[in-house]
Protein backbone atom coordinates (compact mmCIF):
# COMPACT_ATOMS: atom_id res chain seq x y z
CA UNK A 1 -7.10 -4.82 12.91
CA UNK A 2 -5.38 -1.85 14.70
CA UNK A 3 -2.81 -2.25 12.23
CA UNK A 4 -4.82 -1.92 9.13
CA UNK A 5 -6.73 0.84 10.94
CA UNK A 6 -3.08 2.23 10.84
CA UNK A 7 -1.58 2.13 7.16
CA UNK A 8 -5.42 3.52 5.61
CA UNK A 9 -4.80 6.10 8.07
CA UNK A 10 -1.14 6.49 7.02
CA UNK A 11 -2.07 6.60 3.10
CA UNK A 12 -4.16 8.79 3.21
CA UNK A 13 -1.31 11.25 4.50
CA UNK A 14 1.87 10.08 3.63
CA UNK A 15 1.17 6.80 0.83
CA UNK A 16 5.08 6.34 0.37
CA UNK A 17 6.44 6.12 3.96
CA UNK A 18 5.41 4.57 7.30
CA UNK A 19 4.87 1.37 8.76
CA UNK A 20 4.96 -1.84 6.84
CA UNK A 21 7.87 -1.07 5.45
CA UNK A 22 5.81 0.42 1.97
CA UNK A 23 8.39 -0.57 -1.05
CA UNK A 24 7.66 1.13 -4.81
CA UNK A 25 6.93 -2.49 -6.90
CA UNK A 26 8.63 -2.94 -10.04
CA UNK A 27 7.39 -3.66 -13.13
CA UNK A 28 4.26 -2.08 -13.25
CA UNK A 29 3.15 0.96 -15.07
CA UNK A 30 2.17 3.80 -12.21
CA UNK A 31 3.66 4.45 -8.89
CA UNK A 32 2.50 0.89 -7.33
CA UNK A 33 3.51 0.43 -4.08
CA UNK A 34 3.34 -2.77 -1.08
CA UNK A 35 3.04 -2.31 2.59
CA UNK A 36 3.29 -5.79 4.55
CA UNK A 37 0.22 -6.38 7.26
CA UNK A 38 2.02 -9.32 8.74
CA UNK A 39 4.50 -12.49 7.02
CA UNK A 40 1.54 -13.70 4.59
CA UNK A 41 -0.72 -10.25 3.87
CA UNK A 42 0.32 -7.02 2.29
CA UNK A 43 -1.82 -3.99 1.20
CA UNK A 44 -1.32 -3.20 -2.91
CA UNK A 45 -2.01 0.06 -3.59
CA UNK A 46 -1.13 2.60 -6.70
CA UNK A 47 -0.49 6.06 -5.90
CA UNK A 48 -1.86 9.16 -8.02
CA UNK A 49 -1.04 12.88 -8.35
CA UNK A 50 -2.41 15.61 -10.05
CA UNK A 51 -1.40 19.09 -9.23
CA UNK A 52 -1.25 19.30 -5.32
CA UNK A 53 -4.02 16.30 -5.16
CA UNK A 54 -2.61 12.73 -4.30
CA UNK A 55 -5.39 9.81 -4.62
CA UNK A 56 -4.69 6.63 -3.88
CA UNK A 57 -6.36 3.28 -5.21
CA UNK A 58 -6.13 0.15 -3.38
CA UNK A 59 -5.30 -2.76 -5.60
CA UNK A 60 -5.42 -5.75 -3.25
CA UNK A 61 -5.21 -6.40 0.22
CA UNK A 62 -4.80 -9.55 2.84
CA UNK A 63 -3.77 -13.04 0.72
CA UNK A 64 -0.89 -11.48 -0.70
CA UNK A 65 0.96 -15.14 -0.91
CA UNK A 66 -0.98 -18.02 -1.14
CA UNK A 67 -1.04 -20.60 1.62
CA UNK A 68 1.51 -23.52 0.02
């Protein structure tokens, strides 16, 4: 949980650096990046700016990979 308590704190200042190893995804329209929580979960989440205002949306988190 500390973790996750981490990244949120982490996008909310710096969305494309940090821990988790954040990677830009490809093949989606916007700035979409991935962090990785642990081997199966990773945080999906596009980034926005305007101006000097960055928002960022969460897209999906935990379950990244379903259990096979």
């Amino acid at each position: 949980m500390e973790k996750v308590q981490t990244f949120l704190i982490e996008l909310e200042e710096h969305p494309r650096t940090g821990a988790g190893s954040p990677e830009q995804l490809k093949y989606y329209h916007g700035e979409v990046w991935s962090r990785e929580v642990n081997k199966k979960d990773r945080f999906v989440y596009e980034i926005f700016e305007e101006e000097e205002e960055v928002s960022v949306t969460l897209i999906q988190s935990l379950d990244h990979y379903d259990d096979e």
